[in-house]
N, C-alpha and C. Protein backbone atom coordinates (compact mmCIF):
# COMPACT_ATOMS: atom_id res chain seq x y z
N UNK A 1 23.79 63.90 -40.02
CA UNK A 1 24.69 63.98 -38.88
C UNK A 1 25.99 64.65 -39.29
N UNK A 2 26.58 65.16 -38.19
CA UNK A 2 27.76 65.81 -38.55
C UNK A 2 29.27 64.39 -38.87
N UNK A 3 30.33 65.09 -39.53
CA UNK A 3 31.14 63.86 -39.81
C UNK A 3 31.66 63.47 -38.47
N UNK A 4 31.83 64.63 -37.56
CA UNK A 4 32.57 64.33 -36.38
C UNK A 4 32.24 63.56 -35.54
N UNK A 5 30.93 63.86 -35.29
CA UNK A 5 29.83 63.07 -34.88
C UNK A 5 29.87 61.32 -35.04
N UNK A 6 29.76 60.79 -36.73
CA UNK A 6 30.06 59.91 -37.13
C UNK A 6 31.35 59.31 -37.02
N UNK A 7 32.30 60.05 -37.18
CA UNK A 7 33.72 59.63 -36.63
C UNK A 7 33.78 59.02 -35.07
N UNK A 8 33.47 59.45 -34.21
CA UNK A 8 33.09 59.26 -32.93
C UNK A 8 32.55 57.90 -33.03
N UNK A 9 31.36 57.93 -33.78
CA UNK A 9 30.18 56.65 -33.61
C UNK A 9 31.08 55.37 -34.04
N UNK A 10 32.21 56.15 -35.17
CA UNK A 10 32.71 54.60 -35.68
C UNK A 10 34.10 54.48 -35.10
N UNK A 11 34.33 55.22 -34.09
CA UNK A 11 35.72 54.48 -33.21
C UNK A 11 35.07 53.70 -32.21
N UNK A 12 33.91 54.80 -31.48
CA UNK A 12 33.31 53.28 -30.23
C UNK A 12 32.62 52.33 -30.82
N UNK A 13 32.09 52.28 -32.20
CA UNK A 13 32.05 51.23 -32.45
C UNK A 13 32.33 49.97 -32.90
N UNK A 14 33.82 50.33 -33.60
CA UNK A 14 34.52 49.85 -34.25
C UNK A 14 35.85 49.55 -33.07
N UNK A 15 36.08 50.18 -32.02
CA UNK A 15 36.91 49.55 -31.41
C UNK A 15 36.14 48.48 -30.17
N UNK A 16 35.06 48.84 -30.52
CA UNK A 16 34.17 47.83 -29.32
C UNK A 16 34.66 46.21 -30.11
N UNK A 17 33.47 46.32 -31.06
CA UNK A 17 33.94 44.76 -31.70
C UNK A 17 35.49 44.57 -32.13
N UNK A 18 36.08 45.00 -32.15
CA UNK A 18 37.32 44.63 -32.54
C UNK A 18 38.05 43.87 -31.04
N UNK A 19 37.61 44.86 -30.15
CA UNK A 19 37.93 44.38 -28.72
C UNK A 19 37.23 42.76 -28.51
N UNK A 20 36.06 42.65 -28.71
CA UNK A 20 35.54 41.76 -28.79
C UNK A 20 35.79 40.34 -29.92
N UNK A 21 36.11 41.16 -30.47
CA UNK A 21 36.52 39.56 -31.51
C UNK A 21 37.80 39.37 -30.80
N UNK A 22 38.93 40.82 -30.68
CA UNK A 22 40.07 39.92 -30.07
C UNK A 22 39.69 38.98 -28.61
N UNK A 23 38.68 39.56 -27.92
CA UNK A 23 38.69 38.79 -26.53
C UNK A 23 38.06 37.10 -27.02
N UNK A 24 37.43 37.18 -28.14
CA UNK A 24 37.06 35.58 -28.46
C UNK A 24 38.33 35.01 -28.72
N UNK A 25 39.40 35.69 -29.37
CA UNK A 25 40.60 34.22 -29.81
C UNK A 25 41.49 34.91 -28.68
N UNK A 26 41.59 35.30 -27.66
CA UNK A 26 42.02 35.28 -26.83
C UNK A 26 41.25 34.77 -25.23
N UNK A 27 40.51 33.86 -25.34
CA UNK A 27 39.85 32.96 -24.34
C UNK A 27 38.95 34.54 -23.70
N UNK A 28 38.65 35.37 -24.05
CA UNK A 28 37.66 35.80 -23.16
C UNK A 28 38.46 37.37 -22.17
N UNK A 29 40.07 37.44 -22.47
CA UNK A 29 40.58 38.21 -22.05
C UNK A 29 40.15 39.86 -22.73
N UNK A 30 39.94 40.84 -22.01
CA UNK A 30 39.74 41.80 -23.59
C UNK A 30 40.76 42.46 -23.13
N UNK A 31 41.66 42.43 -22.63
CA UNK A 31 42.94 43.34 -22.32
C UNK A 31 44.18 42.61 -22.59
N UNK A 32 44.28 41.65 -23.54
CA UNK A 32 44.83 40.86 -24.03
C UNK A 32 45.90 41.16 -24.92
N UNK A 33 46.68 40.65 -25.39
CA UNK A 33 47.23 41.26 -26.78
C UNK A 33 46.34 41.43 -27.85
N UNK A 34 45.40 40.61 -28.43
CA UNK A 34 44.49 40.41 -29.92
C UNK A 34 43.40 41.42 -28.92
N UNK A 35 42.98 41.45 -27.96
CA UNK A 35 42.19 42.69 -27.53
C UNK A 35 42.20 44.13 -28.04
N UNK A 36 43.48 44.35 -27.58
CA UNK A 36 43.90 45.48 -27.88
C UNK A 36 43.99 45.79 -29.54
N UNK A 37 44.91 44.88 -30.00
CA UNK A 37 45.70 45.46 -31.52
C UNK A 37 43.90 45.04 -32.22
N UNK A 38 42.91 44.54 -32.17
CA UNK A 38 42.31 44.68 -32.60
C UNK A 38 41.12 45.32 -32.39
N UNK A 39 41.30 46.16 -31.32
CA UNK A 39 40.19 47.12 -31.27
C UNK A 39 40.97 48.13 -31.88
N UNK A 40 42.84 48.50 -31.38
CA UNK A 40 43.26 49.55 -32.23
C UNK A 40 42.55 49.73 -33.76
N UNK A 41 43.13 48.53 -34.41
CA UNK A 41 42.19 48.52 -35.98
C UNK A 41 41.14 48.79 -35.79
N UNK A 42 40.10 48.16 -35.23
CA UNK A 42 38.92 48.78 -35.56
C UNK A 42 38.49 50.14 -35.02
N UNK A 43 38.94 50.19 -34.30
CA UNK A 43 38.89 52.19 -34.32
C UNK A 43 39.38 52.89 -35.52
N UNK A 44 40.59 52.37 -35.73
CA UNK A 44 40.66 53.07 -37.36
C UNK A 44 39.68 53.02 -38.30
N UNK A 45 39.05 51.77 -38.48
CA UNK A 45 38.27 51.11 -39.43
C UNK A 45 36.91 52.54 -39.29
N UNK A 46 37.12 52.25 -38.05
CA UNK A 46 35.70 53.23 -37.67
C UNK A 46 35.85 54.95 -37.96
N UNK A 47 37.38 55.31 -37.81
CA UNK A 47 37.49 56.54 -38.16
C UNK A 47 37.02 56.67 -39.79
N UNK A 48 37.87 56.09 -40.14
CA UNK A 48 37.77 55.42 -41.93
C UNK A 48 36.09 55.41 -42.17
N UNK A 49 35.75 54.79 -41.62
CA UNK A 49 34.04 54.25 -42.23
C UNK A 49 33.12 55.41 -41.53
N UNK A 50 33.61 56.41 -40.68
CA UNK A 50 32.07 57.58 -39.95
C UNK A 50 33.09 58.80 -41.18
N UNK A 51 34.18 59.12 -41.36
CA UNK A 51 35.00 59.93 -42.14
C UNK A 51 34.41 59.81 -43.72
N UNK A 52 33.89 58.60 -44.43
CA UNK A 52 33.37 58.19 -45.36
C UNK A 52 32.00 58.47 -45.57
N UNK A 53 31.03 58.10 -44.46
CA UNK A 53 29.64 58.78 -44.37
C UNK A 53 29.78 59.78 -44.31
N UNK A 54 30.34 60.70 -43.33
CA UNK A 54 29.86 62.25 -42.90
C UNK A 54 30.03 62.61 -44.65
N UNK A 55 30.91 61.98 -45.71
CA UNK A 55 31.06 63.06 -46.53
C UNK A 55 30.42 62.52 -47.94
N UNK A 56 29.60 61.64 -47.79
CA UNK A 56 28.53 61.04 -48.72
C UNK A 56 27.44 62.01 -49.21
C-alpha cells in the first residue's frame, strides 16, 4: 500500500477509537471534551503508526 494511503487508514482509525474511548469516560458523549482531545491524539497516533508502515 501506498504510505498515504496508510496515513489516511491510521487517522480514521485512530481518531475513531480515541473518540470512542473518550465517549466511554465521558458517559457516552463523543463530542465531549475527552471525545475530542482524544480522538485528536489518536489521529496523530494514526498519522505516526500508517507514516511508520508505508516506510517499512
Amino acid at each position: 500500500m501506498e504510505t498515504k494511503r496508510l496515513i489516511y487508514l491510521g487517522i480514521f482509525i485512530g481518531s475513531g477509537l480515541g473518540s470512542w474511548i473518550g465517549s466511554v469516560l465521558d458517559h457516552g458523549n463523543f463530542f465531549g471534551v475527552w471525545g475530542i482531545v482524544l480522538g485528536g491524539v489518536g489521529a496523530l497516533l494514526g498519522v505516526w503508526g500508517g507514516y511508520k508502515l508505508g516506510n517499512w
